[in-house]
PDB file of N, CA and C in Angstrom:
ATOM      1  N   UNK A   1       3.086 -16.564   1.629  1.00  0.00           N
ATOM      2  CA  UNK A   1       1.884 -16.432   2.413  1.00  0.00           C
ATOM      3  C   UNK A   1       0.694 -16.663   1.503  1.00  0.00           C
ATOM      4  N   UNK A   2      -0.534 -17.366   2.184  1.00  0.00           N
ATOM      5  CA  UNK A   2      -1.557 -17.477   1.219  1.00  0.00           C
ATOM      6  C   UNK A   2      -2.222 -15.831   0.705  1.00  0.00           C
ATOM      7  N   UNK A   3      -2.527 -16.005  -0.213  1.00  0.00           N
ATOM      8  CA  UNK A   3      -3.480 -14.728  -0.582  1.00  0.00           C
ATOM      9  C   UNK A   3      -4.577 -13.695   0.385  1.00  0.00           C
ATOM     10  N   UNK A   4      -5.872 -14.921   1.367  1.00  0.00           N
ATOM     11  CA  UNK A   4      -6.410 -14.530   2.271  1.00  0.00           C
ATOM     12  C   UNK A   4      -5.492 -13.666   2.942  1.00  0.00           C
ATOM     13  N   UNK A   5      -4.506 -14.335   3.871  1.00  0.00           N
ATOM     14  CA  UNK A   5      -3.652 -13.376   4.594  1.00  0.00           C
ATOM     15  C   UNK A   5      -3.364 -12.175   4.602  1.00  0.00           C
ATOM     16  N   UNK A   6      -2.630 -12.022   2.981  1.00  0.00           N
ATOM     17  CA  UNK A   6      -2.200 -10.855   2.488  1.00  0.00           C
ATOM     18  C   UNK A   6      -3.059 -10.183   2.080  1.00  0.00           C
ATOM     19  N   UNK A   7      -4.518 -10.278   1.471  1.00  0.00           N
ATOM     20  CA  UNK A   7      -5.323  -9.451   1.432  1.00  0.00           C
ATOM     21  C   UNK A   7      -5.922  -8.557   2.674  1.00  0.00           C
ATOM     22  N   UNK A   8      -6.101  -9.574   3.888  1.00  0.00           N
ATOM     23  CA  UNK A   8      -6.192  -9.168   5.261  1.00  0.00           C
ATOM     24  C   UNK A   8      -5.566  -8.553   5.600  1.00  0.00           C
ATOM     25  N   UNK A   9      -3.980  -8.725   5.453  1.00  0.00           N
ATOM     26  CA  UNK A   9      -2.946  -7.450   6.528  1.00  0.00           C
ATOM     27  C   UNK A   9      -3.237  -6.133   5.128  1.00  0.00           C
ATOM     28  N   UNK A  10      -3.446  -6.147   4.294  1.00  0.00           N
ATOM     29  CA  UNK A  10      -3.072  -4.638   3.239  1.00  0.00           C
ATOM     30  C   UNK A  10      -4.620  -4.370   3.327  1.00  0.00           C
ATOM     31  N   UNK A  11      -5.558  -4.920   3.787  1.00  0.00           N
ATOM     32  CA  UNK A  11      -6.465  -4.086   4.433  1.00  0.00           C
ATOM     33  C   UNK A  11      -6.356  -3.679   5.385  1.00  0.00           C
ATOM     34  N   UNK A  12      -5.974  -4.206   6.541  1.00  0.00           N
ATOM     35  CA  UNK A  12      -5.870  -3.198   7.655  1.00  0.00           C
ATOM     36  C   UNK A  12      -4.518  -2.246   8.017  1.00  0.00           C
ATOM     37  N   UNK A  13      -3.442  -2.484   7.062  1.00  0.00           N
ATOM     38  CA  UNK A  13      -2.604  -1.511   6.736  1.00  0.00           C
ATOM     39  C   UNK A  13      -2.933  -0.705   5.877  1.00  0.00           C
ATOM     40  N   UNK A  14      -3.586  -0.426   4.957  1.00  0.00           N
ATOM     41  CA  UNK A  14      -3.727   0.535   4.156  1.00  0.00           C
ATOM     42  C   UNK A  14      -3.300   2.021   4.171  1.00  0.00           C
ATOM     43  N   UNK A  15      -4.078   2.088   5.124  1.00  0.00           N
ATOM     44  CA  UNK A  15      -3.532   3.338   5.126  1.00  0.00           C
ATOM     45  C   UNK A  15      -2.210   4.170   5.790  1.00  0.00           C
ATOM     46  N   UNK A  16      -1.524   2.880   5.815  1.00  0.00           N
ATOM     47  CA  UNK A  16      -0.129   3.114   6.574  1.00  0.00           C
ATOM     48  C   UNK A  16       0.717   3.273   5.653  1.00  0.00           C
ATOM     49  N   UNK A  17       0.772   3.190   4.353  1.00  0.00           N
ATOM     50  CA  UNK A  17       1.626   2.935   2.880  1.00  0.00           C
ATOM     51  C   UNK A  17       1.134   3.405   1.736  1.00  0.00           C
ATOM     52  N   UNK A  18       2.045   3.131   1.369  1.00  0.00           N
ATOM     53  CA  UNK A  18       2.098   4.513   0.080  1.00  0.00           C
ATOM     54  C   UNK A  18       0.591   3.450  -1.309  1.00  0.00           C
ATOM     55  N   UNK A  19      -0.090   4.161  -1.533  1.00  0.00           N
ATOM     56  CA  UNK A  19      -0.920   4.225  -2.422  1.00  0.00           C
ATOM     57  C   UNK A  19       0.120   3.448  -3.556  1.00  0.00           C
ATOM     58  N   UNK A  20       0.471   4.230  -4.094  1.00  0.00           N
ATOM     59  CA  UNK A  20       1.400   3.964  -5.197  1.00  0.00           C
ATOM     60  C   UNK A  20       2.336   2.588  -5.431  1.00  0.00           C
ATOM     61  N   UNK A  21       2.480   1.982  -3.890  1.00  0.00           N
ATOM     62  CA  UNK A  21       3.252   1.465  -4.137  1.00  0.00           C
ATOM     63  C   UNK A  21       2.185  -0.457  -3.336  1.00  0.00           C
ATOM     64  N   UNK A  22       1.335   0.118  -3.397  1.00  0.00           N
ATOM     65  CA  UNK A  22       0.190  -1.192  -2.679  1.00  0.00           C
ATOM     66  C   UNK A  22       0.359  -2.267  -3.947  1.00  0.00           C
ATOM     67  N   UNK A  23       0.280  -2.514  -4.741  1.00  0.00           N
ATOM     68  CA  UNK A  23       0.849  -3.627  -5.564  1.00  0.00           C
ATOM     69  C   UNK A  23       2.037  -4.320  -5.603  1.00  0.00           C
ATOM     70  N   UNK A  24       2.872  -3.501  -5.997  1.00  0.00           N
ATOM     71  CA  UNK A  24       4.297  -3.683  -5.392  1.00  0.00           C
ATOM     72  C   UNK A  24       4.146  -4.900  -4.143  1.00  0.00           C
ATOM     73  N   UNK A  25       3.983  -4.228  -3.168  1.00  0.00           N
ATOM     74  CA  UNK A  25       3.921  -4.981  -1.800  1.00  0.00           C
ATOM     75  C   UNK A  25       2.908  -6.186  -1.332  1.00  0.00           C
ATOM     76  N   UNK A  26       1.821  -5.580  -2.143  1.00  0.00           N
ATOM     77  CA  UNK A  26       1.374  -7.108  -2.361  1.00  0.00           C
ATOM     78  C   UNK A  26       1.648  -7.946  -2.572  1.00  0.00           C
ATOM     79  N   UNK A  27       2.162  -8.037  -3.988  1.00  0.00           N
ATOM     80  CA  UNK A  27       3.012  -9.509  -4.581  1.00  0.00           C
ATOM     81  C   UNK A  27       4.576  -9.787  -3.737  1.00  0.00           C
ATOM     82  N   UNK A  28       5.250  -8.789  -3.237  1.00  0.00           N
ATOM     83  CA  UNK A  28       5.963  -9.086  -2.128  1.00  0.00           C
ATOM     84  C   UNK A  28       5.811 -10.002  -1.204  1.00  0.00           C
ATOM     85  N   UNK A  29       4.701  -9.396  -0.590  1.00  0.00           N
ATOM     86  CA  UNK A  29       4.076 -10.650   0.647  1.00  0.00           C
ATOM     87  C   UNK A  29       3.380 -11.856   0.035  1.00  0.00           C
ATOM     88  N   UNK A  30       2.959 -11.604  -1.118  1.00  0.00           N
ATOM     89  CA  UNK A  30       2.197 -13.268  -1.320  1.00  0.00           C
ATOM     90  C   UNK A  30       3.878 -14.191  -2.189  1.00  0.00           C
ATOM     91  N   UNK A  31       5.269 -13.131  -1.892  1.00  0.00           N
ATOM     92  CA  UNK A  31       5.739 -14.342  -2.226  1.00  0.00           C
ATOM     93  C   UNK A  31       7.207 -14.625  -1.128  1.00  0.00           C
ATOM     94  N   UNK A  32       6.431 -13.755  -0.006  1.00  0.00           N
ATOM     95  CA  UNK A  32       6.683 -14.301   1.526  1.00  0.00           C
ATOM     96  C   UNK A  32       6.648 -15.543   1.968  1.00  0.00           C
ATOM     97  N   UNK A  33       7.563 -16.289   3.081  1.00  0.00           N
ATOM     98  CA  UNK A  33       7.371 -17.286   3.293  1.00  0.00           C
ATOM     99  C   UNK A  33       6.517 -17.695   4.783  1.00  0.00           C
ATOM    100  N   UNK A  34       6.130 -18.608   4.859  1.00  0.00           N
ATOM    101  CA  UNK A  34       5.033 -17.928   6.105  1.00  0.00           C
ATOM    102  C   UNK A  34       5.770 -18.269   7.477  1.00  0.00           C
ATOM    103  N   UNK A  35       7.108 -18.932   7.702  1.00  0.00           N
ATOM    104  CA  UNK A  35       7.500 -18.569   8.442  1.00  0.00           C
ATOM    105  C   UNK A  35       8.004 -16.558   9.070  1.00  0.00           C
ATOM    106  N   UNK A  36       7.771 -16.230   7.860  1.00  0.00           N
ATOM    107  CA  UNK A  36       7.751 -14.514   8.540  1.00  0.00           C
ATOM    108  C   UNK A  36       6.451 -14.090   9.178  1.00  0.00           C
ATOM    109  N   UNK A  37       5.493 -14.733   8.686  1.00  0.00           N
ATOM    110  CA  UNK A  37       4.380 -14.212   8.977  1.00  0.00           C
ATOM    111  C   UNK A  37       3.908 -13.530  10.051  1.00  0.00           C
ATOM    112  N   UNK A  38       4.478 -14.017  11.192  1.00  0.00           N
ATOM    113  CA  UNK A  38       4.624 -13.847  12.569  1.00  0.00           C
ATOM    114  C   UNK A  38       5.394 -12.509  12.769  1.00  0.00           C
ATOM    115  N   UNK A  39       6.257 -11.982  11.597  1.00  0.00           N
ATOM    116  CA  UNK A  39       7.161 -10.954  12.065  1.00  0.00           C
ATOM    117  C   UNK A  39       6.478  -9.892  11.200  1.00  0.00           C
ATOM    118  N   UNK A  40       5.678 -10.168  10.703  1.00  0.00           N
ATOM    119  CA  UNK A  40       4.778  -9.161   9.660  1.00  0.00           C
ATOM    120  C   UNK A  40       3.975  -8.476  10.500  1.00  0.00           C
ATOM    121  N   UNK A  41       3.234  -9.167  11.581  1.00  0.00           N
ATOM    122  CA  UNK A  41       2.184  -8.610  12.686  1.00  0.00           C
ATOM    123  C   UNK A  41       3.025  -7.574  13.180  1.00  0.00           C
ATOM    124  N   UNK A  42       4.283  -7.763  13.861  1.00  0.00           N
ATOM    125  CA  UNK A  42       5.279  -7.289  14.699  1.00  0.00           C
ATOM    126  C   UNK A  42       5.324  -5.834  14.033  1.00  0.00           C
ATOM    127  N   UNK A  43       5.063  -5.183  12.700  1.00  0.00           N
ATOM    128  CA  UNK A  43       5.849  -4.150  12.661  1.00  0.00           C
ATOM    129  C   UNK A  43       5.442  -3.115  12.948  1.00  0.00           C
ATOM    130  N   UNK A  44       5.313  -2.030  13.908  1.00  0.00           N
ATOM    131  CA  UNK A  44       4.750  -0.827  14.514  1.00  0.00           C
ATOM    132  C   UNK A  44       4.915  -0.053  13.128  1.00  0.00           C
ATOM    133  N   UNK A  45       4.131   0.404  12.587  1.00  0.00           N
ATOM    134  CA  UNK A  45       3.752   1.361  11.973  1.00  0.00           C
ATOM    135  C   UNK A  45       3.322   2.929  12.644  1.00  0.00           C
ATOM    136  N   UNK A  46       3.771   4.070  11.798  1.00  0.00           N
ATOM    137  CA  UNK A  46       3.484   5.058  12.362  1.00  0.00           C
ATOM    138  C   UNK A  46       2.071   5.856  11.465  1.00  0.00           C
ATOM    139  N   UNK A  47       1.083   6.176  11.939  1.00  0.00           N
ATOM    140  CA  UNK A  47      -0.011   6.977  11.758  1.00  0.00           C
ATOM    141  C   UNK A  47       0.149   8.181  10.807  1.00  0.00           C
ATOM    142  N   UNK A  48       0.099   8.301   9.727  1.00  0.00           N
ATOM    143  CA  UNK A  48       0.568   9.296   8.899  1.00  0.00           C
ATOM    144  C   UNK A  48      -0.608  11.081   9.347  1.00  0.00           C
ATOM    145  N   UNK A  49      -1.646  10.590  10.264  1.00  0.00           N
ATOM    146  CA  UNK A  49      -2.639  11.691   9.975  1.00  0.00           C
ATOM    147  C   UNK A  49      -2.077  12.086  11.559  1.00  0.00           C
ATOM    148  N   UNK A  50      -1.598  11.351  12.629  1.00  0.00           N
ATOM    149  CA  UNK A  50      -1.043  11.749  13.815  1.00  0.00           C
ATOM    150  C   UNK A  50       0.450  12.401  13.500  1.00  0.00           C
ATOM    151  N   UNK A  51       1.386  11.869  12.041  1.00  0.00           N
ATOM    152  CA  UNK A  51       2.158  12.765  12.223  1.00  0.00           C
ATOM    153  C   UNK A  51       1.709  14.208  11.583  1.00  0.00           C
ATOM    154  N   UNK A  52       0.739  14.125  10.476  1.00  0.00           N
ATOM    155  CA  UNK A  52      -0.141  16.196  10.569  1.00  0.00           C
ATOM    156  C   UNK A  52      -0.198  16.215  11.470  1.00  0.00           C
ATOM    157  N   UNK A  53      -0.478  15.954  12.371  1.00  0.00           N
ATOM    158  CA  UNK A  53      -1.506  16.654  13.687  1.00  0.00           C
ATOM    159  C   UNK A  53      -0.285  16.976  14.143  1.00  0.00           C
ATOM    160  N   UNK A  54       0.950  16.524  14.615  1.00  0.00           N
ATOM    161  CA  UNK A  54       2.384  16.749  15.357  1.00  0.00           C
ATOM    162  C   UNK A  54       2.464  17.981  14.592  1.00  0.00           C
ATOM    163  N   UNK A  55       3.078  17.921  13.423  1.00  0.00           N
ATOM    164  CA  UNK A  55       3.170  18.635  12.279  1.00  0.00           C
ATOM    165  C   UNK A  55       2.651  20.459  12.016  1.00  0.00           C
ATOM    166  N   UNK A  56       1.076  20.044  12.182  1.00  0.00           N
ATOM    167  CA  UNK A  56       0.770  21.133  12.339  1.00  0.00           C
ATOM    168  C   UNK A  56       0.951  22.149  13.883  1.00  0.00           C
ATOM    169  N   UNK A  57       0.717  21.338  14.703  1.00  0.00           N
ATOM    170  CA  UNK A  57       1.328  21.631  16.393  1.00  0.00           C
ATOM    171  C   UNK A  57       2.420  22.225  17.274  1.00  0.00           C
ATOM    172  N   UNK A  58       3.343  21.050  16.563  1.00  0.00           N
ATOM    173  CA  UNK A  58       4.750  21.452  16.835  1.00  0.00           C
ATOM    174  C   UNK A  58       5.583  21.138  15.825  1.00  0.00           C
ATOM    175  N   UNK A  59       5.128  21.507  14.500  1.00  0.00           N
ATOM    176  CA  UNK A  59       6.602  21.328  13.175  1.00  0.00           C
ATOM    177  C   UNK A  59       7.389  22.166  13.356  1.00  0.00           C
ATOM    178  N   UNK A  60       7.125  23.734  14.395  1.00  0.00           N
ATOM    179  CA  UNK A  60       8.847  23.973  14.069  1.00  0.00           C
ATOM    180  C   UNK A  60       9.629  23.923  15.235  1.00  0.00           C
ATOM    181  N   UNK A  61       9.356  22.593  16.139  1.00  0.00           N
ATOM    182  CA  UNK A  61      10.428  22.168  17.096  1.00  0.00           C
ATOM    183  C   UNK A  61      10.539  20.773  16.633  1.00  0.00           C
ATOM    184  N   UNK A  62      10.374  20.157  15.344  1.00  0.00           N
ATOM    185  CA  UNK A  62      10.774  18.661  14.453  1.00  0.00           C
ATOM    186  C   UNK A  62      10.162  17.381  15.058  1.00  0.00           C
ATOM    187  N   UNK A  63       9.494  18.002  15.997  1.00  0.00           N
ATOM    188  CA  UNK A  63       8.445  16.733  16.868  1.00  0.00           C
ATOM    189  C   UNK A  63       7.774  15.781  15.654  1.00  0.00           C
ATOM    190  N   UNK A  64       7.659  16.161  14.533  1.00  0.00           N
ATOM    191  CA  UNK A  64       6.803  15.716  13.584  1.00  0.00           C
ATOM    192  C   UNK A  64       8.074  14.680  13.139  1.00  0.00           C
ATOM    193  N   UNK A  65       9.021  15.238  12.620  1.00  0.00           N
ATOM    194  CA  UNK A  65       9.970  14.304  12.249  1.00  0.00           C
ATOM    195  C   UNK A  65      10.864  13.401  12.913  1.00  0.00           C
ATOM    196  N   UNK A  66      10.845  13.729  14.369  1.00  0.00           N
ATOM    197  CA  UNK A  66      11.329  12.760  15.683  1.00  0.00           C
ATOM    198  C   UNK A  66      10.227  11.587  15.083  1.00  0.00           C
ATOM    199  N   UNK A  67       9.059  11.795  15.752  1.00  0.00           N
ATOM    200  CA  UNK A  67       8.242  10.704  15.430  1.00  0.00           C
ATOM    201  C   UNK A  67       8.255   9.806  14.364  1.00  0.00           C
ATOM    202  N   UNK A  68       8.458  10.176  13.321  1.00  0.00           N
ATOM    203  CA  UNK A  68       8.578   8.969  12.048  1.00  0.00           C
ATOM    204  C   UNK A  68       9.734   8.610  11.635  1.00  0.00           C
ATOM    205  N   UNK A  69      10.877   8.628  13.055  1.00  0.00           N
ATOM    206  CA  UNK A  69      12.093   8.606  12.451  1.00  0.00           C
ATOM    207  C   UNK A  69      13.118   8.843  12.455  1.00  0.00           C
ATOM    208  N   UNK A  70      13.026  10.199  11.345  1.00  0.00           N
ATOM    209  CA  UNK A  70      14.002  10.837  10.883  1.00  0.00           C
ATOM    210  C   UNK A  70      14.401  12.027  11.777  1.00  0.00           C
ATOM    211  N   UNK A  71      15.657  11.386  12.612  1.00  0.00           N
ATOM    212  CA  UNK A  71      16.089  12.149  14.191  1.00  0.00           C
ATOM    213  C   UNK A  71      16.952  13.545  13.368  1.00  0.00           C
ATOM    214  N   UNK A  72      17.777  13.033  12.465  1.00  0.00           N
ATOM    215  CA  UNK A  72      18.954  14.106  11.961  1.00  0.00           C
ATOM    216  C   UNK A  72      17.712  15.329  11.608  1.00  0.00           C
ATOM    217  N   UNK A  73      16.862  15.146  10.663  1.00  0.00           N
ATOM    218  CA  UNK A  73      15.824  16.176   9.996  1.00  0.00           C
ATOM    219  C   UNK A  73      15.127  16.923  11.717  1.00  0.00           C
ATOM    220  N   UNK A  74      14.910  16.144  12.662  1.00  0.00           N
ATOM    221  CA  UNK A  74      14.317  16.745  13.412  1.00  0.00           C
ATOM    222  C   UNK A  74      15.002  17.743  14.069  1.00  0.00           C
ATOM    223  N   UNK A  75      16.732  17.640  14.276  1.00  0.00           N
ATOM    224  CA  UNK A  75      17.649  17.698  14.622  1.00  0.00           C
ATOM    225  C   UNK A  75      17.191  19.206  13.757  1.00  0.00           C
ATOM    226  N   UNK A  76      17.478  18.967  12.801  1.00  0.00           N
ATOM    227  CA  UNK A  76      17.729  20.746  11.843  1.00  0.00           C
ATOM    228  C   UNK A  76      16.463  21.362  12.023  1.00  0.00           C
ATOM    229  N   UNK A  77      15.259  20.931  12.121  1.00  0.00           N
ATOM    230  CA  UNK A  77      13.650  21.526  12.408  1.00  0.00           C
ATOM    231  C   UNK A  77      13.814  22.963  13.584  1.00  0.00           C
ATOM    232  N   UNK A  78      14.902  21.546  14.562  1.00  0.00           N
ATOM    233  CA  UNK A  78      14.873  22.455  16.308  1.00  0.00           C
ATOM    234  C   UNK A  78      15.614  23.383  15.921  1.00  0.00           C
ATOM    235  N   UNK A  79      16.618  23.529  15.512  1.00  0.00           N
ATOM    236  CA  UNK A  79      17.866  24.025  15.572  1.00  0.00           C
ATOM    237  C   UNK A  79      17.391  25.574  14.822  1.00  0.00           C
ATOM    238  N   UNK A  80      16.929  25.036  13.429  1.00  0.00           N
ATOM    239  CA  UNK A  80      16.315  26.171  12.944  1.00  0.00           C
ATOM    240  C   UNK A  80      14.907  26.637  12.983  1.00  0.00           C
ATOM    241  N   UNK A  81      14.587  26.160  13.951  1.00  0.00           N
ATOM    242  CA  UNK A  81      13.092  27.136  14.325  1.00  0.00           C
ATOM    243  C   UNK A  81      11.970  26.412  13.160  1.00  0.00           C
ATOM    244  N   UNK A  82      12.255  25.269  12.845  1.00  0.00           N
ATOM    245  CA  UNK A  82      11.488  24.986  11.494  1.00  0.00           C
ATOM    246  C   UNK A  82      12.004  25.235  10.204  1.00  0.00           C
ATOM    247  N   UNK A  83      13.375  25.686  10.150  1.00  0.00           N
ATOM    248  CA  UNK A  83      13.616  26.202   8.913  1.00  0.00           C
ATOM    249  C   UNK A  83      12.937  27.830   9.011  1.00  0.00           C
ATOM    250  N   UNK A  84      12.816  28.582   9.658  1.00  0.00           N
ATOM    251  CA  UNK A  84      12.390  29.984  10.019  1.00  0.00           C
ATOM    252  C   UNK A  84      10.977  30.049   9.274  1.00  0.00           C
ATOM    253  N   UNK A  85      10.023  28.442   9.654  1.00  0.00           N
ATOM    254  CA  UNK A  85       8.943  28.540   9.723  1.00  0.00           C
ATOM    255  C   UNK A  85       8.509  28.142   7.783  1.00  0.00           C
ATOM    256  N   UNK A  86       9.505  28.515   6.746  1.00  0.00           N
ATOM    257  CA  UNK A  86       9.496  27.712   5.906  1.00  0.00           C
ATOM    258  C   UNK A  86       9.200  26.334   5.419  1.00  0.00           C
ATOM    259  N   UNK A  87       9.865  25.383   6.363  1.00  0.00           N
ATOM    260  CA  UNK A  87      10.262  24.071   6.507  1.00  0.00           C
ATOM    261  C   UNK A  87       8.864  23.615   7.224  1.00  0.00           C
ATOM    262  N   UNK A  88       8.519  23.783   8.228  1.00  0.00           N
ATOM    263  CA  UNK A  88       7.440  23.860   8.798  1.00  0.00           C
ATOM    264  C   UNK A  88       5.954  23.787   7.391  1.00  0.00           C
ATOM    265  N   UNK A  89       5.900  24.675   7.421  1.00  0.00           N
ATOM    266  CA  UNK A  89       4.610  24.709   5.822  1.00  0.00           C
ATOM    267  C   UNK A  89       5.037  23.953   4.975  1.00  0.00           C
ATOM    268  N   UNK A  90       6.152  23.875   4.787  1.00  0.00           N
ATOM    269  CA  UNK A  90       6.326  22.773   3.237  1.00  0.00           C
ATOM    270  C   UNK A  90       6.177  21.283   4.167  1.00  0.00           C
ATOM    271  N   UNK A  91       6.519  20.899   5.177  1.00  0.00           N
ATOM    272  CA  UNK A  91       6.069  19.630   6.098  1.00  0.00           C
ATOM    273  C   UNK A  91       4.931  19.523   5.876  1.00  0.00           C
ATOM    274  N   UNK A  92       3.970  20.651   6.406  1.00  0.00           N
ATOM    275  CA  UNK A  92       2.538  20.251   5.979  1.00  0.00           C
ATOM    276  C   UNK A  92       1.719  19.276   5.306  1.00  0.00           C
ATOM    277  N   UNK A  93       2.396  19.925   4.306  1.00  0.00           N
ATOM    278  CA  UNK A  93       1.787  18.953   2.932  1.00  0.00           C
ATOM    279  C   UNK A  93       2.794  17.990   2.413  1.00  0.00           C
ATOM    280  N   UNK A  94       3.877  17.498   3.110  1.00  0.00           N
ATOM    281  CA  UNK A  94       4.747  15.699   3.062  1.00  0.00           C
ATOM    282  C   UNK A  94       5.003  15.220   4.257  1.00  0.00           C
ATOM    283  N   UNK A  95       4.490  15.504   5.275  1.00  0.00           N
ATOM    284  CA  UNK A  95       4.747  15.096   6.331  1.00  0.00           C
ATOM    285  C   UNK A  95       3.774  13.456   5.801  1.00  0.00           C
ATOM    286  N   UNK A  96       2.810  13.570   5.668  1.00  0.00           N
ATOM    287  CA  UNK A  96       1.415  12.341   5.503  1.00  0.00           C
ATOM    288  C   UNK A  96       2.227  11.462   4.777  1.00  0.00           C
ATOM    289  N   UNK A  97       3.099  11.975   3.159  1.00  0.00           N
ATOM    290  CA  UNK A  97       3.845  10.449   2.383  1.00  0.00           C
ATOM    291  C   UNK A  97       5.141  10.202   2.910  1.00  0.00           C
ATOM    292  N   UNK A  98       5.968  11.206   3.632  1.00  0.00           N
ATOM    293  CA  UNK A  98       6.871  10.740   3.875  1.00  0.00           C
ATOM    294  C   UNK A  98       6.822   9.725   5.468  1.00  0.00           C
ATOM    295  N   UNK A  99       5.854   9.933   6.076  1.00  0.00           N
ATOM    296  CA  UNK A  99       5.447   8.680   7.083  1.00  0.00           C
ATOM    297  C   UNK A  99       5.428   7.648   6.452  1.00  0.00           C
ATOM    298  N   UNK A 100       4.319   7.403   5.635  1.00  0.00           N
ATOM    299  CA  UNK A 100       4.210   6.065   4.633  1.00  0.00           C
ATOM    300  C   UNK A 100       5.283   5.638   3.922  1.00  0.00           C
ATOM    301  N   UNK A 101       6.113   6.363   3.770  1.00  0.00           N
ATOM    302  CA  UNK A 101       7.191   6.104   2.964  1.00  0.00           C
ATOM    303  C   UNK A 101       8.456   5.373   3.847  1.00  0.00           C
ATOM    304  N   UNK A 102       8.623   6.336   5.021  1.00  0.00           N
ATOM    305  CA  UNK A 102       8.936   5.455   6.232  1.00  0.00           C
ATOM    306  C   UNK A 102       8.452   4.075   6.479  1.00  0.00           C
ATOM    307  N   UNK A 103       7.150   3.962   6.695  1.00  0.00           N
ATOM    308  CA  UNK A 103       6.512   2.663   6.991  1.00  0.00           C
ATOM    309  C   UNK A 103       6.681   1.711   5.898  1.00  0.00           C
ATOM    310  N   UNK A 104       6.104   1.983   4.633  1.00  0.00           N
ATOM    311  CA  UNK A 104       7.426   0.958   3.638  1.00  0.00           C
ATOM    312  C   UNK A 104       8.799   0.238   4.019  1.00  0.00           C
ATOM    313  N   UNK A 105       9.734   1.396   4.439  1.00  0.00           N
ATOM    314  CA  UNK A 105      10.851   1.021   4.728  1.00  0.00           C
ATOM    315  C   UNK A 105      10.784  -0.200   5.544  1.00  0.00           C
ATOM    316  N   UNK A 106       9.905   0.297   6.548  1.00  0.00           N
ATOM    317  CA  UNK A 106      10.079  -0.834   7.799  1.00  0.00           C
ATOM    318  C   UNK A 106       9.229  -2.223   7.721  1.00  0.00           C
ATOM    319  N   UNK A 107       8.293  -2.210   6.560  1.00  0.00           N
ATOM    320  CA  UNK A 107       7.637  -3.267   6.200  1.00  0.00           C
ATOM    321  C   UNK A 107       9.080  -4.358   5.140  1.00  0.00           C
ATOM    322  N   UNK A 108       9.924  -3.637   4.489  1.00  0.00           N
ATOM    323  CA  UNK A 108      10.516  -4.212   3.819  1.00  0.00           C
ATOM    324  C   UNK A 108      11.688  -5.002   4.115  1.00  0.00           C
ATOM    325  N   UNK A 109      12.438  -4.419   5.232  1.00  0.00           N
ATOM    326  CA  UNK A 109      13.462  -4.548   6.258  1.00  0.00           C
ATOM    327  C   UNK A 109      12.849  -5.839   6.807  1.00  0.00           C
ATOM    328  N   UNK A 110      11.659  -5.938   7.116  1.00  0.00           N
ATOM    329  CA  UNK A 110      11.617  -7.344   7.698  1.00  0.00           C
ATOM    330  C   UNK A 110      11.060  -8.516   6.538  1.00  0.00           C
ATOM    331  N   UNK A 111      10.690  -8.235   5.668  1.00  0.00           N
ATOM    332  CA  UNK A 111      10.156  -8.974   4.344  1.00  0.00           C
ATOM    333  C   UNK A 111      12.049  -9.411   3.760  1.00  0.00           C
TER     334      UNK A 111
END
């Protein structure tokens, strides 16, 4: 893909992906072929500040982790009340990278 491009989509993704790893993925996509290009638009990304908001709401029925995903984790959230409300607070504060971290995944799967 040309450069323009890829500077364009990792601006308006930004904040869907991991900080850490925005270089990385840069040079990824600029050594994309542009027949994907089309499947790059395609990838639904999930909102890392909508899954806090789930998170803080309903983290200990795993609504937070349904949403980005990870069904089995949400699976143990319900089951255990949040982890007896433990699991729940420690979500808090990884619910935001482990979205992005998700959304990686799914940027790469199609790259």
């Amino acid at each position: 893909m040309e450069q323009q491009k890829v500077d364009m989509f990792m601006m308006m993704n930004n904040k869907y992906l991991p900080e850490s790893q925005i270089l990385f993925i840069r040079e990824h996509l600029l050594a994309v072929d542009d027949s994907k290009e089309g499947l790059l638009h395609t990838v639904q990304f999930k909102d890392p500040t909508i899954a806090l908001i789930l998170s803080l709401l309903t983290g200990n029925l795993g609504i937070d982790r349904f949403y980005i995903g990870d069904t089995g984790l949400g699976i143990g959230k319900l089951i255990t009340c949040g982890g007896f409300g433990l699991w729940t607070i420690i979500d808090w504060f990884l619910i935001m990278n482990s979205t992005r971290e998700k959304n990686l995944m799914r940027l790469m799967s199609v790259i």
